[in-house]
C-alpha atoms as a PDB file:
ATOM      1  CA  UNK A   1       4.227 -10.072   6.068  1.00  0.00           C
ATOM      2  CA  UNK A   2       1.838 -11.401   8.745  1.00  0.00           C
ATOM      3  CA  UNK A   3      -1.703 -11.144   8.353  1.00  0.00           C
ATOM      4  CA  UNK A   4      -3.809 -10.636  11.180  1.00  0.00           C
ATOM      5  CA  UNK A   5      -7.012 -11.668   9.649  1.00  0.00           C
ATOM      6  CA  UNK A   6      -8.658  -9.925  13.093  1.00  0.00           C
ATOM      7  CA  UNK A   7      -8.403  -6.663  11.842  1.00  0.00           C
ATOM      8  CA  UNK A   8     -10.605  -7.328   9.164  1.00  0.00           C
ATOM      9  CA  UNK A   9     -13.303  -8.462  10.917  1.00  0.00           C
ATOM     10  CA  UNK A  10     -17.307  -6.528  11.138  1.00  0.00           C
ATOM     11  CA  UNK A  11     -17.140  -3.479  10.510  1.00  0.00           C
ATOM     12  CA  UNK A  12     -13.891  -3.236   9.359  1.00  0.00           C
ATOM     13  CA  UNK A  13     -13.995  -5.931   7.010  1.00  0.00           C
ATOM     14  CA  UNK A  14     -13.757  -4.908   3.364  1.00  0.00           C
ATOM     15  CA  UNK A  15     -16.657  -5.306   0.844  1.00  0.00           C
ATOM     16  CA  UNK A  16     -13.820  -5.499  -2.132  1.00  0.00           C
ATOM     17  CA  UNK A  17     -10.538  -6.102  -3.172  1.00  0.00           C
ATOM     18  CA  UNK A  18      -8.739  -5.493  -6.633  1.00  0.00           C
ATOM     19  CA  UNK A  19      -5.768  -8.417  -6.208  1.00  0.00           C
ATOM     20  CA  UNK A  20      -2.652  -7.326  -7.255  1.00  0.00           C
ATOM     21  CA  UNK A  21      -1.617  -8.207 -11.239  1.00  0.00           C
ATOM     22  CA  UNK A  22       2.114  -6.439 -11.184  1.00  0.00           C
ATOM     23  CA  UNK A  23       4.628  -8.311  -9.404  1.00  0.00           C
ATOM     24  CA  UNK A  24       7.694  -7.014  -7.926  1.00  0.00           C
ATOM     25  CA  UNK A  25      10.081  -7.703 -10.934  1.00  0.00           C
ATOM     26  CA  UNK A  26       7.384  -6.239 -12.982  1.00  0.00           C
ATOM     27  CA  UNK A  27       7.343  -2.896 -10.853  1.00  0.00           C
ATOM     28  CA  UNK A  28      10.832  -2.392 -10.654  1.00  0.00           C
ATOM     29  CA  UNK A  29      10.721  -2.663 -14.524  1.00  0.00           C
ATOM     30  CA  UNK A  30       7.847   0.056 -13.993  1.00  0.00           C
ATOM     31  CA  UNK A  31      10.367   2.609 -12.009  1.00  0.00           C
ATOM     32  CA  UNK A  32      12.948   1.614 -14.376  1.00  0.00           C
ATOM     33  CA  UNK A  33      10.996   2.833 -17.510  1.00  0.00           C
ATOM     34  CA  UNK A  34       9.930   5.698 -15.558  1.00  0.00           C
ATOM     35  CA  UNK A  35      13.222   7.420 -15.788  1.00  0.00           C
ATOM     36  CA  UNK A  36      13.482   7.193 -19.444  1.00  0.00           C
ATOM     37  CA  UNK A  37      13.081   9.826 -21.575  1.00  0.00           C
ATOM     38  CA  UNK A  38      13.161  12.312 -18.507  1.00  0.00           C
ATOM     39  CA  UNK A  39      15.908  15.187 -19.934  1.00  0.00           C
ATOM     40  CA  UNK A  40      16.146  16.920 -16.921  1.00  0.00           C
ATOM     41  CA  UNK A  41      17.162  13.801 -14.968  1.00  0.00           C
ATOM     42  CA  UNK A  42      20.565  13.964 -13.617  1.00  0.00           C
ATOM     43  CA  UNK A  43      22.396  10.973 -15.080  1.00  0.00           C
ATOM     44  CA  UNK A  44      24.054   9.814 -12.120  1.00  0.00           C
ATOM     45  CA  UNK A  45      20.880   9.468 -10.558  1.00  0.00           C
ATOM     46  CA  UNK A  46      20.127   5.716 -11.458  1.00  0.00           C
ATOM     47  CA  UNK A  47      23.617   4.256 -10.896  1.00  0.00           C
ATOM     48  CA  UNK A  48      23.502   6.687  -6.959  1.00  0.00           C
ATOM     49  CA  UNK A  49      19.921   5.725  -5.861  1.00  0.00           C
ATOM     50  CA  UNK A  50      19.335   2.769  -4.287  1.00  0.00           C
ATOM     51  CA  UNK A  51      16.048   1.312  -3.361  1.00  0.00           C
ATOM     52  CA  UNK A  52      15.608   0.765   0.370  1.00  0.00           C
ATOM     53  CA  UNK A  53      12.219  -0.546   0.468  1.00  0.00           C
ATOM     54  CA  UNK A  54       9.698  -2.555  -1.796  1.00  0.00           C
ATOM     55  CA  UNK A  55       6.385  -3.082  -0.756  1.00  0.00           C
ATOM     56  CA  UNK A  56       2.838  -4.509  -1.846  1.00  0.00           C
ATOM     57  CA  UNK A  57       0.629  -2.577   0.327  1.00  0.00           C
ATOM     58  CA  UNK A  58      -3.222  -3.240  -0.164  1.00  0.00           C
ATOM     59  CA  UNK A  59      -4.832   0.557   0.545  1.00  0.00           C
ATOM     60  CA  UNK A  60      -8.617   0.874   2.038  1.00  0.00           C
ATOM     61  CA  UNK A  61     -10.537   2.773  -0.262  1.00  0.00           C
ATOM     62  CA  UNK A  62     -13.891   4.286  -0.229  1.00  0.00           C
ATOM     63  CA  UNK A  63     -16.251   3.702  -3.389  1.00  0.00           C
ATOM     64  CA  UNK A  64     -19.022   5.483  -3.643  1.00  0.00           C
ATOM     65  CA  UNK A  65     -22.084   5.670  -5.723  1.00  0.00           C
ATOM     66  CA  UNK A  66     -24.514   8.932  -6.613  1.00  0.00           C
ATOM     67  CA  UNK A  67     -27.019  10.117  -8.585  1.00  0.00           C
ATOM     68  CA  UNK A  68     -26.103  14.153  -9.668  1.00  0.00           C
ATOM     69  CA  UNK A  69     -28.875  17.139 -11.096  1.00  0.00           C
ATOM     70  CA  UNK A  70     -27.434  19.696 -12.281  1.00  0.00           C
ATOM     71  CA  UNK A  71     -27.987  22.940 -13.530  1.00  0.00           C
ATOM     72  CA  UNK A  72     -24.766  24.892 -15.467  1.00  0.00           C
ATOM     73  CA  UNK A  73     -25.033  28.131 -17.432  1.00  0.00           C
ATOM     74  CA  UNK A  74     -22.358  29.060 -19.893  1.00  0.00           C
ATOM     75  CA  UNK A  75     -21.792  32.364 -21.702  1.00  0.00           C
ATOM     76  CA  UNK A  76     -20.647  31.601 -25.092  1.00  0.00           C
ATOM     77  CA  UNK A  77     -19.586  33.626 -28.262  1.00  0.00           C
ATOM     78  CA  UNK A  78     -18.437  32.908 -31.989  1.00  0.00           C
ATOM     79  CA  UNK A  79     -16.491  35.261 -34.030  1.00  0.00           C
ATOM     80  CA  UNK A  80     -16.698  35.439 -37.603  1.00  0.00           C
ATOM     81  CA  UNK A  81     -14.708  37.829 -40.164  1.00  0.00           C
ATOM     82  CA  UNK A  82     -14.389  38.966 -43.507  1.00  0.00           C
ATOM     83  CA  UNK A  83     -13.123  41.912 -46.064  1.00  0.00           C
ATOM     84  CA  UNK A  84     -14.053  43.355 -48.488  1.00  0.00           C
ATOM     85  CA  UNK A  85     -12.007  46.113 -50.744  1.00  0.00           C
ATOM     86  CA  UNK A  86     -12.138  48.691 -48.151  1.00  0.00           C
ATOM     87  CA  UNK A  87     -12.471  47.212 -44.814  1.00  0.00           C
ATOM     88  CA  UNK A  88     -11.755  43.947 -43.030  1.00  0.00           C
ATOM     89  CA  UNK A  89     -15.038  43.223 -40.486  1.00  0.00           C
ATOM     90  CA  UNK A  90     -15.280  41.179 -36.992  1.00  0.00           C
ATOM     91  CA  UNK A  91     -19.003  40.259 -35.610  1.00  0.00           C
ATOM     92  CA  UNK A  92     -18.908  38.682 -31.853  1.00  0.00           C
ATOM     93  CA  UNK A  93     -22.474  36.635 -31.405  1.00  0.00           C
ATOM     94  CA  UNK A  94     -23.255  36.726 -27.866  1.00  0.00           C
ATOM     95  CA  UNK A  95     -24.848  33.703 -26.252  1.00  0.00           C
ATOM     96  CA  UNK A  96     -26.289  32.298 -22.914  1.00  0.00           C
ATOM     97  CA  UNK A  97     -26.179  28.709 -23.062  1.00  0.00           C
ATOM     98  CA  UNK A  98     -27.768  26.194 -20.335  1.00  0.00           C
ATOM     99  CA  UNK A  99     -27.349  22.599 -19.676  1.00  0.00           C
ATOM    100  CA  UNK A 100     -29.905  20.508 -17.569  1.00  0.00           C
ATOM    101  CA  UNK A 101     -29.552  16.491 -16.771  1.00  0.00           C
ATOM    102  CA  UNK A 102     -28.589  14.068 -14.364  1.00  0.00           C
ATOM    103  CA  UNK A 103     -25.710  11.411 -14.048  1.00  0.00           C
ATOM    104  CA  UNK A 104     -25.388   8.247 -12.218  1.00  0.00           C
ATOM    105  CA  UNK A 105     -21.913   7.998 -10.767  1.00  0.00           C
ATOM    106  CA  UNK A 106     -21.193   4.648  -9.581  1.00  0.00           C
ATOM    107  CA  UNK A 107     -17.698   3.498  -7.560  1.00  0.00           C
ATOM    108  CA  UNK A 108     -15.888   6.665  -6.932  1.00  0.00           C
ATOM    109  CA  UNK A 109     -12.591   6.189  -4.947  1.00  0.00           C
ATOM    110  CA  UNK A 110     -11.723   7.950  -1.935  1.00  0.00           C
ATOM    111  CA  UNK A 111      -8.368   6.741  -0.220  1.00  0.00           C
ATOM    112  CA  UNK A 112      -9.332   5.548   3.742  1.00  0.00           C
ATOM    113  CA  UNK A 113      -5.765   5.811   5.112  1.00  0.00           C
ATOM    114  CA  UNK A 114      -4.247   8.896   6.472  1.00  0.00           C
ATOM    115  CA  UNK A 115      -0.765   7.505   5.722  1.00  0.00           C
ATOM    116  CA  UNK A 116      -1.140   7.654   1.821  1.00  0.00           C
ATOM    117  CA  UNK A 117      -1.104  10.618   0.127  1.00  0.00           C
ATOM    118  CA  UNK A 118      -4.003  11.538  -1.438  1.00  0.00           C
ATOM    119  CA  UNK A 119      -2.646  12.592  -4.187  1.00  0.00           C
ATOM    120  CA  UNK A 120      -0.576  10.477  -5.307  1.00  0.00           C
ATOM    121  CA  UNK A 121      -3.299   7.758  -4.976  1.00  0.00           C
ATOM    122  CA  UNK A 122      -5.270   9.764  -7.616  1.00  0.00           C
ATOM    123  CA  UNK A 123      -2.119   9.981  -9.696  1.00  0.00           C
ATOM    124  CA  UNK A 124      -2.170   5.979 -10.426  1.00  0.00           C
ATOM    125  CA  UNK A 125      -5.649   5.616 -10.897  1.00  0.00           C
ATOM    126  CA  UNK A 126      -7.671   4.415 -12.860  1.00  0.00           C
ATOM    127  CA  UNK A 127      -8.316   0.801 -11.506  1.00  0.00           C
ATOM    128  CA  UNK A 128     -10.646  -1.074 -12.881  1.00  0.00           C
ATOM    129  CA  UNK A 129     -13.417  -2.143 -10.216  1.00  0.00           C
ATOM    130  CA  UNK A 130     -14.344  -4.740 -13.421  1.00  0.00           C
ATOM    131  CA  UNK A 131     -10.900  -6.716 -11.883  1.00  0.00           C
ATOM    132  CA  UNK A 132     -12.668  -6.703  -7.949  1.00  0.00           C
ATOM    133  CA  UNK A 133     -14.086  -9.617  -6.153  1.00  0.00           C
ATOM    134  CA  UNK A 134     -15.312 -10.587  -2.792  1.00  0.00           C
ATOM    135  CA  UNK A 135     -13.079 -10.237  -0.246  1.00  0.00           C
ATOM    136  CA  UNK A 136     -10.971 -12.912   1.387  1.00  0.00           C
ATOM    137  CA  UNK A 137      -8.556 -12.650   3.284  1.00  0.00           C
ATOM    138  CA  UNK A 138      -6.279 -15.545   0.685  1.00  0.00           C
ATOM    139  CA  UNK A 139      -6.140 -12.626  -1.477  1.00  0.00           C
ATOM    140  CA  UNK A 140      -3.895 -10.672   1.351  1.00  0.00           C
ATOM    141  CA  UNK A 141      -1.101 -13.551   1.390  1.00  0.00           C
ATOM    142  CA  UNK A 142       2.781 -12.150   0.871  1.00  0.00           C
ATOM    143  CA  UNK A 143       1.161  -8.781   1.110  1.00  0.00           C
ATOM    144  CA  UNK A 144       0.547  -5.560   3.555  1.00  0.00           C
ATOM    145  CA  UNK A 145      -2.538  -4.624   4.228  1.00  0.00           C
ATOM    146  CA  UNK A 146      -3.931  -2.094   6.311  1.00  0.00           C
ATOM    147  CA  UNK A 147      -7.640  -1.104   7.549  1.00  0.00           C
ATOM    148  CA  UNK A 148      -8.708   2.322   7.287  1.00  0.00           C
ATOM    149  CA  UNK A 149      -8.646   5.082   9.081  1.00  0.00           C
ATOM    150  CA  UNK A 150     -10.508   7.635   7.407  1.00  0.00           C
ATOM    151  CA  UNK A 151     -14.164   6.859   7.839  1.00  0.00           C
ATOM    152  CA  UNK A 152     -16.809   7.029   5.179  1.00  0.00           C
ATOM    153  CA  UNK A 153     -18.479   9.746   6.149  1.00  0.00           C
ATOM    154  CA  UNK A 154     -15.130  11.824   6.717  1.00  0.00           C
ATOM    155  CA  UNK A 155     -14.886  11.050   3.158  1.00  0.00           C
ATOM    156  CA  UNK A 156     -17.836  12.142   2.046  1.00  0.00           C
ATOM    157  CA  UNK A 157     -16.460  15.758   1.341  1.00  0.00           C
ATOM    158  CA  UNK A 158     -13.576  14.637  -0.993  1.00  0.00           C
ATOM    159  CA  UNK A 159     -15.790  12.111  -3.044  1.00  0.00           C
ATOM    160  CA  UNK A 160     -18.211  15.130  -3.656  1.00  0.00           C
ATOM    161  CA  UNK A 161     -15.760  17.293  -5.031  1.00  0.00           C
ATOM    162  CA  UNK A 162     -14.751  14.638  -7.618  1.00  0.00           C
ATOM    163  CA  UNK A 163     -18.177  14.225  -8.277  1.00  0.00           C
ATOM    164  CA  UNK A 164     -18.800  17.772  -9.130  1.00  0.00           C
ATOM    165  CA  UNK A 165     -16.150  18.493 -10.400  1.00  0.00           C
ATOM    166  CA  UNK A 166     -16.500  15.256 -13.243  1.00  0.00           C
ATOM    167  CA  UNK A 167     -20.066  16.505 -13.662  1.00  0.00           C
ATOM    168  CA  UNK A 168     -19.526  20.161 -14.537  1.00  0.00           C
ATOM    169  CA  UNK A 169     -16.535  18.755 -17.259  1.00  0.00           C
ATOM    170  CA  UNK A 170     -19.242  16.013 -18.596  1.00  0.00           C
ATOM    171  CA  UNK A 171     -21.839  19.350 -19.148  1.00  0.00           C
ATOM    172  CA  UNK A 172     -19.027  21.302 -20.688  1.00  0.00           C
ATOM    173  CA  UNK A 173     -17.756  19.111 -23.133  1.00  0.00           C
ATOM    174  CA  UNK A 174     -21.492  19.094 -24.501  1.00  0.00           C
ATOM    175  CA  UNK A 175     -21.290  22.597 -24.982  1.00  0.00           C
ATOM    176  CA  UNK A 176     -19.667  22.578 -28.485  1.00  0.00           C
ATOM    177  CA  UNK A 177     -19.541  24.783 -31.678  1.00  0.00           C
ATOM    178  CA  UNK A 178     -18.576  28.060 -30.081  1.00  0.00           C
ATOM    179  CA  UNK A 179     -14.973  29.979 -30.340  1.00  0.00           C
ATOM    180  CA  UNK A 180     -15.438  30.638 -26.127  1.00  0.00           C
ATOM    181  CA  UNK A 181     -17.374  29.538 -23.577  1.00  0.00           C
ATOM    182  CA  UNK A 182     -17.343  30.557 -19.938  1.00  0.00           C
ATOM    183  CA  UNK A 183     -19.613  28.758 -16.685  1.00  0.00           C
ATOM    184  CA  UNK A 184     -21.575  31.419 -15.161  1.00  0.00           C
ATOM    185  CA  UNK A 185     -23.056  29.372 -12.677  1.00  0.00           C
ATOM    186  CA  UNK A 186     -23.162  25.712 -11.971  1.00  0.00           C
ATOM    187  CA  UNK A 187     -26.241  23.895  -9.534  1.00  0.00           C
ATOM    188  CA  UNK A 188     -25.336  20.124  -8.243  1.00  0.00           C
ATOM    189  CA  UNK A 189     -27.412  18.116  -6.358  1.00  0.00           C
ATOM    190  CA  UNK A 190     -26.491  15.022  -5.142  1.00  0.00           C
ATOM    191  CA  UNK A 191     -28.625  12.176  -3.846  1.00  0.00           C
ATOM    192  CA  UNK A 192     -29.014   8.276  -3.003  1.00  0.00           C
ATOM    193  CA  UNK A 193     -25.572   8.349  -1.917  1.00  0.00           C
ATOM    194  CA  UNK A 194     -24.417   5.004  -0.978  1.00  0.00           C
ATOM    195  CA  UNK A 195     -20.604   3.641   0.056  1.00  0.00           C
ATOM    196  CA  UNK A 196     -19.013   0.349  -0.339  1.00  0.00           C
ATOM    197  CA  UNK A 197     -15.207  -0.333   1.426  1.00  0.00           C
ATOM    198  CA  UNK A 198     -12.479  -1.904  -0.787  1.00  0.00           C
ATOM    199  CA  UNK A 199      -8.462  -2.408  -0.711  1.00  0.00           C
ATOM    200  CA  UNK A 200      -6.625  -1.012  -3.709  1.00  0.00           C
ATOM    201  CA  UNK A 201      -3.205  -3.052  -4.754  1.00  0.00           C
ATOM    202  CA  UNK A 202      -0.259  -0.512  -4.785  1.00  0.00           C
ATOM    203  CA  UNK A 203       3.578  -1.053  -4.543  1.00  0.00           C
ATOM    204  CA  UNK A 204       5.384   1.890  -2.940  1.00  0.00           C
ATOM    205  CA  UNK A 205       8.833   2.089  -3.388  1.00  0.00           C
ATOM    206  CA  UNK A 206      11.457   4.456  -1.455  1.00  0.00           C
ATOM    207  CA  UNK A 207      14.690   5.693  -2.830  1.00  0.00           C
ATOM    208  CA  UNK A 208      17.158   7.301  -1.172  1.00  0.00           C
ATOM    209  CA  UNK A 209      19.765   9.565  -3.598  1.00  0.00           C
ATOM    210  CA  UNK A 210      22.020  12.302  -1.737  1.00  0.00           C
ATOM    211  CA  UNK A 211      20.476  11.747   1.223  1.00  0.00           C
ATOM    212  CA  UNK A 212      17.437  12.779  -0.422  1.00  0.00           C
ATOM    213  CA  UNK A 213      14.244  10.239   0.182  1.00  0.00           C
ATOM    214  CA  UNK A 214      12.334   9.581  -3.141  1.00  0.00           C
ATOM    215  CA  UNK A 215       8.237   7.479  -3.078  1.00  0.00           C
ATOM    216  CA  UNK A 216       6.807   6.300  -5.995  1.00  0.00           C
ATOM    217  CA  UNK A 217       3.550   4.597  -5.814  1.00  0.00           C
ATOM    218  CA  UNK A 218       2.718   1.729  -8.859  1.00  0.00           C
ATOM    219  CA  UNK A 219      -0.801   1.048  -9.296  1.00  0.00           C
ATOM    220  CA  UNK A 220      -0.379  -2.994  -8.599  1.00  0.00           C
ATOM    221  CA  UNK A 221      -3.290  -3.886 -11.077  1.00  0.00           C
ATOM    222  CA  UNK A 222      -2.114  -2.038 -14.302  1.00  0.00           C
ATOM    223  CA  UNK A 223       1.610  -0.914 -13.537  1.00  0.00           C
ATOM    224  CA  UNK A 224       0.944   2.988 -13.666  1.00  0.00           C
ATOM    225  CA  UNK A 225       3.583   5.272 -11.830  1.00  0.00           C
ATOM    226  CA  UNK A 226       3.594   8.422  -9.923  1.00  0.00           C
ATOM    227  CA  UNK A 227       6.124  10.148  -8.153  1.00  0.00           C
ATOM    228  CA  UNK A 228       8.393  12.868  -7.813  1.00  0.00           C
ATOM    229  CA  UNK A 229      12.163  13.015  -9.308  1.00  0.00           C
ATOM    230  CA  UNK A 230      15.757  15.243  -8.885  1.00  0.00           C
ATOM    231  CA  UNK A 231      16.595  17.667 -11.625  1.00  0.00           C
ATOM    232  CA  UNK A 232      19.650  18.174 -12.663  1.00  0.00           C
ATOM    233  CA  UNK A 233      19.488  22.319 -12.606  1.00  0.00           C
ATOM    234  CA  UNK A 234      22.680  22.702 -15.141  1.00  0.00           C
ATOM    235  CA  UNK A 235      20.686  20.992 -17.787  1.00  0.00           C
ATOM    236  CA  UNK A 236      17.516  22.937 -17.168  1.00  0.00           C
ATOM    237  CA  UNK A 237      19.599  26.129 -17.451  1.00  0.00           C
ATOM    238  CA  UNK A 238      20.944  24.892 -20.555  1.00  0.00           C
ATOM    239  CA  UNK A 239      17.784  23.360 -22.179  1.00  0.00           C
ATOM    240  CA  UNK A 240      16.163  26.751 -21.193  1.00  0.00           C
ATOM    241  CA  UNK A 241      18.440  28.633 -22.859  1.00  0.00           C
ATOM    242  CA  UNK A 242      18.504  26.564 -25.609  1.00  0.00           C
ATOM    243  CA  UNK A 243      14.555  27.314 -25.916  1.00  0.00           C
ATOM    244  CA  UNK A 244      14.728  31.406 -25.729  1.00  0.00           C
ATOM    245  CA  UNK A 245      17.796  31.218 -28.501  1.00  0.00           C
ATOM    246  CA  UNK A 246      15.792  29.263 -30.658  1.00  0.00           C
ATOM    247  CA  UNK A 247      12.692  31.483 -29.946  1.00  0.00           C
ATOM    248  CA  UNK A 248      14.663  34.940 -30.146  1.00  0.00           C
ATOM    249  CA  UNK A 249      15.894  33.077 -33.651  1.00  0.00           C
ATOM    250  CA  UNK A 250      12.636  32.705 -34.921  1.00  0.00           C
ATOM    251  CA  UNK A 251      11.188  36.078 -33.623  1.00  0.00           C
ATOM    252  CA  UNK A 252      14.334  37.602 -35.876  1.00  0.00           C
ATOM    253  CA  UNK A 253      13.337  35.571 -38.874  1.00  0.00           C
ATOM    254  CA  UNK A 254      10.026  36.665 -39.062  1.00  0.00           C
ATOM    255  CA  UNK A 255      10.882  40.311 -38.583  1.00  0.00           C
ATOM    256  CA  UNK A 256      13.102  40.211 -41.495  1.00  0.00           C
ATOM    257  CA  UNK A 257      10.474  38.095 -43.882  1.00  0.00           C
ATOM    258  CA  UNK A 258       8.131  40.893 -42.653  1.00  0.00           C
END
């Protein structure tokens, strides 16, 4: 690949880069590996597919950093029970629970290019920003890169929503020591919101099976894999079958012990 250093120039010039760590031998092995162990695979899928296309593909990323108040109330109960000769006894303790704090966030990703899914970019992370350095474009060499075209700001909405959503499961996981707990209300305030512009290493391979077109994206800095596969339906039939027999077997069992 050519690499038309132009393109990353002033504004568009990245901040960061993560260079890649998998090679391409290494992430075939990855897609390789990922079919094992998947039952539901048809088996002449490996020895039909074929890959059409390899690539190292640097993605622009978004990274921001936050500072998040917030304000969650839970409702919360425990249950305890006991018997005695006559009577067996439940007692429900009601409770209204709050958590109040703030979190620094620091290096959130947000993909910057329309062209890869969003999701799927999510699906291979984490990457470690420990593994970035200063941009240059040496780092680009033998690889695809593109500049972005989602803007910070139009990514604003999708980094707070990570942001929130990380924060309210940070509060709840405080919120210990009860048999159920339920949010009743949840305030977030975000401030000193600042962005920095990176490229992510990825490898996206395409396979083609049945006419079929199959992506996979490979985090290129610590060889994690997402992507969709074929399932062979006459083995899900059978392996579901095979779990309501055994289930109607053990429902039997325990009506007869019982």
């Amino acid at each position: 690949p050519v690499i038309m250093t132009g393109q990353f120039a002033g504004a568009l010039k990245p901040d960061l880069v993560i260079p890649f760590k998998v090679d391409k031998k290494a992430a075939m092995a990855a897609l390789e590996n990922h079919y094992k162990g998947k039952r539901l695979l048809p088996k002449v899928f490996k020895d039909q597919n074929h890959i059409k296309e390899v690539k190292g593909l640097y993605v622009p990323v978004w990274l921001f950093d936050t500072d998040a108040d917030a304000h969650v109330r839970y409702k919360a109960t425990t249950v305890r029970t006991w018997s005695d000769s006559e009577y067996k006894y439940t007692e429900t303790s009601h409770y209204a629970v709050s958590r109040t704090g703030s979190i620094g966030f620091e290096n959130v990703p947000v993909d910057g290019s329309s062209k890869m899914d969003d999701t799927m970019m999510e699906s291979i992370e984490p990457f470690d920003i420990r593994g970035a350095v200063d941009f240059h474009t040496a780092y680009l060499s033998g690889y695809l890169a593109d500049k972005y075209d989602v803007n910070a700001e139009a990514s604003i909405d999708r980094a707070n929503e990570r942001i929130r959503k990380s924060t309210e499961d940070a509060f709840a996981s405080t919120v210990t020591g009860y048999h159920t707990v339920v949010p009743v209300s949840s305030n977030i305030c975000l401030n000193n919101g600042r962005a920095k512009y990176a490229l992510y290493p990825v490898w996206i391979l395409n396979t083609v099976w049945r006419k079929n077109k199959f992506t996979f994206a490979i985090n290129g800095q610590t060889g994690k894999i997402a992507g969709d596969l074929p399932m062979d339906k006459g083995a899900f039939w059978k392996w579901l079958l095979g779990v309501a027999g055994a289930v109607s077997a053990a429902v039997y069992a325990l009506t007869y012990l019982f």
